[in-house]
ModelCIF file with pLDDT and N, C-alpha, C, O atoms, coordinates in Angstrom:
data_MODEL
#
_entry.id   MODEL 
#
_entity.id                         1 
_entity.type                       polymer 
_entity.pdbx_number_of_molecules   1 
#
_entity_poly.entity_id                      1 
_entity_poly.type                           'polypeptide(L)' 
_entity_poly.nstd_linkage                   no 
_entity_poly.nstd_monomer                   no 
_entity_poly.pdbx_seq_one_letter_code       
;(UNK)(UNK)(UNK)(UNK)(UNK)(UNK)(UNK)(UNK)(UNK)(UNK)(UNK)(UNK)(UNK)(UNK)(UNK)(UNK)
(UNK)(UNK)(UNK)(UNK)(UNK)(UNK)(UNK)(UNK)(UNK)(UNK)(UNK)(UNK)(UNK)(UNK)(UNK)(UNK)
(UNK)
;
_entity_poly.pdbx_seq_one_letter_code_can   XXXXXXXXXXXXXXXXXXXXXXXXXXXXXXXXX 
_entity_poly.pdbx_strand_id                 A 
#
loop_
_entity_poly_seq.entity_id 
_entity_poly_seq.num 
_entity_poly_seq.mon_id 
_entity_poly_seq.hetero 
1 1  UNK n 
1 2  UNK n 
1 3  UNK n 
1 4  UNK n 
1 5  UNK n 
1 6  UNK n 
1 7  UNK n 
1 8  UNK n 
1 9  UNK n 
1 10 UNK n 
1 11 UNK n 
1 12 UNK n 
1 13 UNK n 
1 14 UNK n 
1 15 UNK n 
1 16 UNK n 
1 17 UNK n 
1 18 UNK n 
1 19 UNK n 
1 20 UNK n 
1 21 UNK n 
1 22 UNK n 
1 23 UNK n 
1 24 UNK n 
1 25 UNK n 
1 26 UNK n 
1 27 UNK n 
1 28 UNK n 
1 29 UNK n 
1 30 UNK n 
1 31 UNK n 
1 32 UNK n 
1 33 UNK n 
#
_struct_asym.id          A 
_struct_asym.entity_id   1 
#
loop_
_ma_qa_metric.id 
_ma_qa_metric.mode 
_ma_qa_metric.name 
_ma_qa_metric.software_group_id 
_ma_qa_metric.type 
1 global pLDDT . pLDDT 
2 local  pLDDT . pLDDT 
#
_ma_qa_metric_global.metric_id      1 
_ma_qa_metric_global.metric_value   93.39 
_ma_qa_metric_global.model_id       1 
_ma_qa_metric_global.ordinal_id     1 
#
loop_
_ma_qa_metric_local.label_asym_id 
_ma_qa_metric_local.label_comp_id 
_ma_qa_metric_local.label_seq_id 
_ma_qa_metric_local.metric_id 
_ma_qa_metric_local.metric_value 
_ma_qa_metric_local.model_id 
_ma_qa_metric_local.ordinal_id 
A UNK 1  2 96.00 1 1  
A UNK 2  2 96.00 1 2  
A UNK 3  2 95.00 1 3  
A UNK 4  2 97.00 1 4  
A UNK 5  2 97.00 1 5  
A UNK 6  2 96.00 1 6  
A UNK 7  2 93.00 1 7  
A UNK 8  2 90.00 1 8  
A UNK 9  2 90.00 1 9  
A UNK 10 2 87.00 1 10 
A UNK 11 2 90.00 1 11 
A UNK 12 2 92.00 1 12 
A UNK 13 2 89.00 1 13 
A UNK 14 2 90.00 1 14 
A UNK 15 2 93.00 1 15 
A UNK 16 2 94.00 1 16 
A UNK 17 2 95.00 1 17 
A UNK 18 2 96.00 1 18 
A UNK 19 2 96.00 1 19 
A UNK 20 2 95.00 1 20 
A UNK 21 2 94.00 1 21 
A UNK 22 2 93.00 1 22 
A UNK 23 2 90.00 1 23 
A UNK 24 2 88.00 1 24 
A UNK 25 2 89.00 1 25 
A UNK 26 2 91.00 1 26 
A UNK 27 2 93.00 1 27 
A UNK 28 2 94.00 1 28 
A UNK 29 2 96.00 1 29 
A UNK 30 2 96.00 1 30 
A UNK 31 2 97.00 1 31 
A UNK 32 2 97.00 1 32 
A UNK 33 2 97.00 1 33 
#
loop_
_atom_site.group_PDB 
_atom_site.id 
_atom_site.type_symbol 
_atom_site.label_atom_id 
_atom_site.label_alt_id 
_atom_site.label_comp_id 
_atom_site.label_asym_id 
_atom_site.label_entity_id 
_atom_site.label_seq_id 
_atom_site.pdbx_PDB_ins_code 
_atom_site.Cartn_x 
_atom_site.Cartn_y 
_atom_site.Cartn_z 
_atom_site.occupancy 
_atom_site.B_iso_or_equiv 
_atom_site.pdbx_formal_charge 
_atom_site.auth_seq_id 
_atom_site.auth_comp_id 
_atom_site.auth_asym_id 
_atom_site.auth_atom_id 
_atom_site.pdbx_PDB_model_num 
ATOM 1   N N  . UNK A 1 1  ? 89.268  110.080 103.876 1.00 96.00 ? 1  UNK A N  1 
ATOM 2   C CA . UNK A 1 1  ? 89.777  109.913 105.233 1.00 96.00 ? 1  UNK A CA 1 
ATOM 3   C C  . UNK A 1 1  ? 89.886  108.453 105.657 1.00 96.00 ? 1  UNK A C  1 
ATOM 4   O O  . UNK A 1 1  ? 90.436  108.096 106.699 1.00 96.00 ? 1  UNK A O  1 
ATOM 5   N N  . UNK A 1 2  ? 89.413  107.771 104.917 1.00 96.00 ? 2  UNK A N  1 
ATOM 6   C CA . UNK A 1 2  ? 89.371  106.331 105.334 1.00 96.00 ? 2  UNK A CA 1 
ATOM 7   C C  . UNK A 1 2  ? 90.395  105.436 104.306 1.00 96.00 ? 2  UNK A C  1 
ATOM 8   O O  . UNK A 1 2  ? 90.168  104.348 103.777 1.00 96.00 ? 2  UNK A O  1 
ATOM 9   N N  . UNK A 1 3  ? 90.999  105.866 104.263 1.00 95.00 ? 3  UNK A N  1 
ATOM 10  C CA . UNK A 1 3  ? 92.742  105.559 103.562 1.00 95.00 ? 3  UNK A CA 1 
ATOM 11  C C  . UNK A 1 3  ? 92.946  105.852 101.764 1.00 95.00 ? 3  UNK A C  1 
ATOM 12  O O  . UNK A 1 3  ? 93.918  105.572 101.062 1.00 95.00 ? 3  UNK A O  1 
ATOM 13  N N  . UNK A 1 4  ? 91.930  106.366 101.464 1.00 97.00 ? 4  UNK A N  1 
ATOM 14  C CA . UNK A 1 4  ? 91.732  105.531 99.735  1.00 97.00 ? 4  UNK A CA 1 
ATOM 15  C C  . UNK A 1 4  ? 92.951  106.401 99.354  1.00 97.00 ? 4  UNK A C  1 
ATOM 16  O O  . UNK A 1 4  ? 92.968  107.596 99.648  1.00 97.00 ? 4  UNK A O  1 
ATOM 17  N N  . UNK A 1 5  ? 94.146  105.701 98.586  1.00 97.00 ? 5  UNK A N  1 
ATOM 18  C CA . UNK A 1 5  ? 95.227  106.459 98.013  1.00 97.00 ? 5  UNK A CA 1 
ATOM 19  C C  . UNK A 1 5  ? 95.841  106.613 97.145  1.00 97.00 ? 5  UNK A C  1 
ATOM 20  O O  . UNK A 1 5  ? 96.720  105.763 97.285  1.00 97.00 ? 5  UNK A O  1 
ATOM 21  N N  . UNK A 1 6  ? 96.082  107.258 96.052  1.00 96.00 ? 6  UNK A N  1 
ATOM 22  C CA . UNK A 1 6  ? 95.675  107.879 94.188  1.00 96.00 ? 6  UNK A CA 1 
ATOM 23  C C  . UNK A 1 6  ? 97.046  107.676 94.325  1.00 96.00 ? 6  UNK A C  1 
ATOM 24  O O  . UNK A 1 6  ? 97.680  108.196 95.242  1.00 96.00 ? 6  UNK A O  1 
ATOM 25  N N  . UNK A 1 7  ? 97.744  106.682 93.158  1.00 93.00 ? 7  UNK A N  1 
ATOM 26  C CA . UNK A 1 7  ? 99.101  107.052 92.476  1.00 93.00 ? 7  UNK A CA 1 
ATOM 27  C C  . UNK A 1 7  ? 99.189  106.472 91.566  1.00 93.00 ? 7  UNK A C  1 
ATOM 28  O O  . UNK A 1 7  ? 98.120  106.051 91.126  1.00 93.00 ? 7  UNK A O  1 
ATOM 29  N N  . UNK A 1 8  ? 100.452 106.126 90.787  1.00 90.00 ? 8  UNK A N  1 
ATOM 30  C CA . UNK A 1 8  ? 100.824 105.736 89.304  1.00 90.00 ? 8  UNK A CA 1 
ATOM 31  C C  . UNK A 1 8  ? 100.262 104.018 89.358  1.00 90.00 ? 8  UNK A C  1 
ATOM 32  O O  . UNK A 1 8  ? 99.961  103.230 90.254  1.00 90.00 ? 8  UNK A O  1 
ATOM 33  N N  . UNK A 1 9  ? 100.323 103.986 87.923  1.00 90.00 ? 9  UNK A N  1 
ATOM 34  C CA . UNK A 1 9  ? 100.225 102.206 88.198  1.00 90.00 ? 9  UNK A CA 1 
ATOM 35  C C  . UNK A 1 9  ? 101.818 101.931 88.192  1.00 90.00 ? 9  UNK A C  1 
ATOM 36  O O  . UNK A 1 9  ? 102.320 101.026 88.859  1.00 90.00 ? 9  UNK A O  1 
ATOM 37  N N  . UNK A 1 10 ? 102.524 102.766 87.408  1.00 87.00 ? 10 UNK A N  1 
ATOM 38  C CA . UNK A 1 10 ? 104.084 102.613 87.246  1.00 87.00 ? 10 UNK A CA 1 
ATOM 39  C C  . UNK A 1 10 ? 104.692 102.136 89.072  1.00 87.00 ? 10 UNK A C  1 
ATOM 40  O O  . UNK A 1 10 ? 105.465 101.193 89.242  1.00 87.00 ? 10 UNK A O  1 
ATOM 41  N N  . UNK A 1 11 ? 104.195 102.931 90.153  1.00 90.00 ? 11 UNK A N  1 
ATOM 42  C CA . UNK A 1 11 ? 104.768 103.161 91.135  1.00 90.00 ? 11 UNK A CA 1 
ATOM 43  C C  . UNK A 1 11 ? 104.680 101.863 92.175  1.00 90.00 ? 11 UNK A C  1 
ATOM 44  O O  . UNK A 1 11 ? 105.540 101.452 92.954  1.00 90.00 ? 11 UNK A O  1 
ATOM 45  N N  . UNK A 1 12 ? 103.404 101.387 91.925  1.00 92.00 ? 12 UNK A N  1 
ATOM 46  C CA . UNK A 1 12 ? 102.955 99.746  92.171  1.00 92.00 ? 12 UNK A CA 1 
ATOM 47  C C  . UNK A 1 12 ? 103.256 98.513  91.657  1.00 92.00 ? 12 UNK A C  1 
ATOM 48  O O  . UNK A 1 12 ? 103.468 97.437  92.217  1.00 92.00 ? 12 UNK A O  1 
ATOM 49  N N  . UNK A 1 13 ? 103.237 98.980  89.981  1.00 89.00 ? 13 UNK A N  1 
ATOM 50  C CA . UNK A 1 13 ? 103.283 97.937  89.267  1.00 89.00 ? 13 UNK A CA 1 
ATOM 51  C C  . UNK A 1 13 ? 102.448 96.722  89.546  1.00 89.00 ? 13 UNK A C  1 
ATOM 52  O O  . UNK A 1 13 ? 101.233 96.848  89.393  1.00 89.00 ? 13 UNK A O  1 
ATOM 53  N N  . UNK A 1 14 ? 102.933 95.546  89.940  1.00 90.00 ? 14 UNK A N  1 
ATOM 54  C CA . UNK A 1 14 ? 102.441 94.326  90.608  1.00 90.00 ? 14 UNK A CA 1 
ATOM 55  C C  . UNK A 1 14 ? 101.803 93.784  91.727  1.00 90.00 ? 14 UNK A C  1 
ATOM 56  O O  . UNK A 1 14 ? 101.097 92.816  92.011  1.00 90.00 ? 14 UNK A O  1 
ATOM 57  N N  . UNK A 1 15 ? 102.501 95.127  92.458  1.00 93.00 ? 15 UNK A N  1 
ATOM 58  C CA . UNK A 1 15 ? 102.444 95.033  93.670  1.00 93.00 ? 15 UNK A CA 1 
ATOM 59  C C  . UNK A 1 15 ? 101.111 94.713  94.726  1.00 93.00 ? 15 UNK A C  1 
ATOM 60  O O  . UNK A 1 15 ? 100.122 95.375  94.409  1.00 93.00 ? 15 UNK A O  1 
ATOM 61  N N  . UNK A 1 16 ? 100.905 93.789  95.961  1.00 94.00 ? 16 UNK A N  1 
ATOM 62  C CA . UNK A 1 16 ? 99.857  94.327  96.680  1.00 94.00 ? 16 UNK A CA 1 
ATOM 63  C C  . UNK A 1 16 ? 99.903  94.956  97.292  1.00 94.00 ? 16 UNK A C  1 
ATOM 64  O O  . UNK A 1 16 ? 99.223  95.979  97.362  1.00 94.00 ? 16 UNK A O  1 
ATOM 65  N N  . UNK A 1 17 ? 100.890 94.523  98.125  1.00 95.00 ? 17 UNK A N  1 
ATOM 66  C CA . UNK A 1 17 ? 101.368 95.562  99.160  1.00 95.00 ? 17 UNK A CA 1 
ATOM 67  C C  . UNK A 1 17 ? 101.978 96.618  99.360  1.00 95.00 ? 17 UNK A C  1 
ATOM 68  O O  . UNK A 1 17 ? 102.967 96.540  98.630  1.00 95.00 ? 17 UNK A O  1 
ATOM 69  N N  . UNK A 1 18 ? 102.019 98.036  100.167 1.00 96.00 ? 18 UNK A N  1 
ATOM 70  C CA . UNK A 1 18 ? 103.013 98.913  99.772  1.00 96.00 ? 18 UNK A CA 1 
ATOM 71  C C  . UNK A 1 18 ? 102.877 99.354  100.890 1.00 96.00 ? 18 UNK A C  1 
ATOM 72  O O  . UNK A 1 18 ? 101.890 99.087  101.577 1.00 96.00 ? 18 UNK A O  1 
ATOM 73  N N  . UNK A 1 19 ? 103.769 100.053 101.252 1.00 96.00 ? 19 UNK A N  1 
ATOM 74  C CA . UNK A 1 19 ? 103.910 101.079 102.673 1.00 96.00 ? 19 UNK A CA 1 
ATOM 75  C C  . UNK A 1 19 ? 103.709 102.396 102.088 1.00 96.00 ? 19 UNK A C  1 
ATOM 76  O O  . UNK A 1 19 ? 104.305 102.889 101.130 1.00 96.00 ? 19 UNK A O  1 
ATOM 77  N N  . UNK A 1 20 ? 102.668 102.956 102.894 1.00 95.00 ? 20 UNK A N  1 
ATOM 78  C CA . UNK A 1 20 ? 102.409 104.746 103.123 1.00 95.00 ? 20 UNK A CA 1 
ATOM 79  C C  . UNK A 1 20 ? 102.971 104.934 103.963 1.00 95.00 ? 20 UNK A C  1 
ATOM 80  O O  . UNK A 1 20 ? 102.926 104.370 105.056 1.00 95.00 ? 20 UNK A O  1 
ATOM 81  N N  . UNK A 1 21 ? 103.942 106.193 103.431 1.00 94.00 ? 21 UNK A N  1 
ATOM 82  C CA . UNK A 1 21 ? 104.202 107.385 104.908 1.00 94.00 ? 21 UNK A CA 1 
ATOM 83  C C  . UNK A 1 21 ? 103.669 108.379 104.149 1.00 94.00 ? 21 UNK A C  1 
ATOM 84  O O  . UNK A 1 21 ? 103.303 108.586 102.992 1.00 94.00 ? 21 UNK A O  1 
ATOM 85  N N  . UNK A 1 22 ? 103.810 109.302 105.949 1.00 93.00 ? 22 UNK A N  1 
ATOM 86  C CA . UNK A 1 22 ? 103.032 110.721 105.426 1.00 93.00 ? 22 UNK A CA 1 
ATOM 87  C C  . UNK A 1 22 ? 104.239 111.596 105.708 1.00 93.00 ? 22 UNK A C  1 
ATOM 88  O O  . UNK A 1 22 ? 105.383 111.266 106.019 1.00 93.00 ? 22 UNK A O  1 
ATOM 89  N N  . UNK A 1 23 ? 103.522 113.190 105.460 1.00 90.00 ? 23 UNK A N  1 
ATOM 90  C CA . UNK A 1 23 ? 104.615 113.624 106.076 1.00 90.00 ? 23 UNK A CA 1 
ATOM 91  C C  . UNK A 1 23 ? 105.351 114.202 106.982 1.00 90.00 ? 23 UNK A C  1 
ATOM 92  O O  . UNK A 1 23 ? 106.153 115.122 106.820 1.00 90.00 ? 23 UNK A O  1 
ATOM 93  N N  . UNK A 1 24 ? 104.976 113.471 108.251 1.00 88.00 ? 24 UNK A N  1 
ATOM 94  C CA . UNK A 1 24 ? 104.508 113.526 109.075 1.00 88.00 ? 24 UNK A CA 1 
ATOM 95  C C  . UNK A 1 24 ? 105.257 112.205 110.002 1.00 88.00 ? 24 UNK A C  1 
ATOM 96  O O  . UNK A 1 24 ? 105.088 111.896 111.182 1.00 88.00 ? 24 UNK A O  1 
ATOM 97  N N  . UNK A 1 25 ? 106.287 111.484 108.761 1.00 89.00 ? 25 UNK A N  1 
ATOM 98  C CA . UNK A 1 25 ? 106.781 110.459 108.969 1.00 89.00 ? 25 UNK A CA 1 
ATOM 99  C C  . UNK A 1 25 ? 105.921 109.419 109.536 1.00 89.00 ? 25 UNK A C  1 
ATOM 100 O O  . UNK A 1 25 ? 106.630 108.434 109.740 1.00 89.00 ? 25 UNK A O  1 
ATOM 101 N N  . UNK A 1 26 ? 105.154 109.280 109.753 1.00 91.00 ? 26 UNK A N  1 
ATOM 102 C CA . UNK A 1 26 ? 104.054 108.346 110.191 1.00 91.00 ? 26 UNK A CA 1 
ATOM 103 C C  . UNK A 1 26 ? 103.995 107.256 108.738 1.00 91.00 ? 26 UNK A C  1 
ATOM 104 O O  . UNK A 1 26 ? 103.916 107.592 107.556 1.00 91.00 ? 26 UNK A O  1 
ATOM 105 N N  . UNK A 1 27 ? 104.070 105.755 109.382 1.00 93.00 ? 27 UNK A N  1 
ATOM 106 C CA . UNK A 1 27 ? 104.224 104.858 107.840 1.00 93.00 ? 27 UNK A CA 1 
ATOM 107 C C  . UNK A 1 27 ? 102.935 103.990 108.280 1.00 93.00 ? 27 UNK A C  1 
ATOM 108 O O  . UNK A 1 27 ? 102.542 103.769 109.426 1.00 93.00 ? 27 UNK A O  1 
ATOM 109 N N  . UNK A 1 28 ? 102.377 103.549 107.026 1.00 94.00 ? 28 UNK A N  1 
ATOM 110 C CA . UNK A 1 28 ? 101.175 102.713 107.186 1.00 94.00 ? 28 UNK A CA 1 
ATOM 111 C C  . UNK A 1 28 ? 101.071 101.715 106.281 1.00 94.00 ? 28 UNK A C  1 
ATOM 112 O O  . UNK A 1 28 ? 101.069 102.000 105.084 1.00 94.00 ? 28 UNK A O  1 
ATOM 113 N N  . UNK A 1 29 ? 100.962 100.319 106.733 1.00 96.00 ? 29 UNK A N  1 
ATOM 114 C CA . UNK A 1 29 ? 100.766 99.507  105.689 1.00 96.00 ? 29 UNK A CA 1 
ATOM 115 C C  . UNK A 1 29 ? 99.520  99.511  104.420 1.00 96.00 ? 29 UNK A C  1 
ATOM 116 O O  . UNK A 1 29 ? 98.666  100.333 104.752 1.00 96.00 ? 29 UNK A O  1 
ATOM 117 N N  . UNK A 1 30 ? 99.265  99.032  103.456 1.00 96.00 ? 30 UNK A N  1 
ATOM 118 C CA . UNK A 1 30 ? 98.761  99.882  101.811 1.00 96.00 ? 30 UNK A CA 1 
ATOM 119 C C  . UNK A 1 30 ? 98.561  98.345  101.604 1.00 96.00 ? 30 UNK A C  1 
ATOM 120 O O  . UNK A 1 30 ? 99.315  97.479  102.047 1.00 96.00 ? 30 UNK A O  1 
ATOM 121 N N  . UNK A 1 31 ? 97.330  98.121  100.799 1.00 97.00 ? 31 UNK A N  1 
ATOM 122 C CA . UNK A 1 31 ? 97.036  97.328  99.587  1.00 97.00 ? 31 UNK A CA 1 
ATOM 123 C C  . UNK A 1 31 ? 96.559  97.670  98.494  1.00 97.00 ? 31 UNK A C  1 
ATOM 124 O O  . UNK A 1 31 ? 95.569  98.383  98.652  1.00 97.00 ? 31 UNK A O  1 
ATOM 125 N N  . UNK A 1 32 ? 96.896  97.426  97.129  1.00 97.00 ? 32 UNK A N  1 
ATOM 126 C CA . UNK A 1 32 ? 96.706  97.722  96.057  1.00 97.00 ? 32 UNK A CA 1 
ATOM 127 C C  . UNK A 1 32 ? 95.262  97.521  95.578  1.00 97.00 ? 32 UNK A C  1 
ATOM 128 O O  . UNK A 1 32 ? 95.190  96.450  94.976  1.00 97.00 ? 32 UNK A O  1 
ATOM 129 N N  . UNK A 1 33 ? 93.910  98.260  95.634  1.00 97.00 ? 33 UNK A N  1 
ATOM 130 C CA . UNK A 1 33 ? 92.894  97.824  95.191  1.00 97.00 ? 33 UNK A CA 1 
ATOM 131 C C  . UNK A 1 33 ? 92.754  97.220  94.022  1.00 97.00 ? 33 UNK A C  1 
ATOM 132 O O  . UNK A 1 33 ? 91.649  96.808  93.668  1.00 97.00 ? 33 UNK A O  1 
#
């Protein structure tokens, strides 16, 4: 509940940053742990 969020490394890659939406359309800014 406190944001932690499971996906590919493919989908990040490099990345730090990423935007979450839900679905629910609600978007949230993401950093890559």
């Amino acid at each position: 509940q406190d944001g932690l969020v499971v996906t590919n490394f493919h989908v990040v890659d490099d990345a730090r940053d990423v935007r979450v939406t839900m679905p629910d359309g609600a978007s949230r800014e993401g950093r890559v742990l």
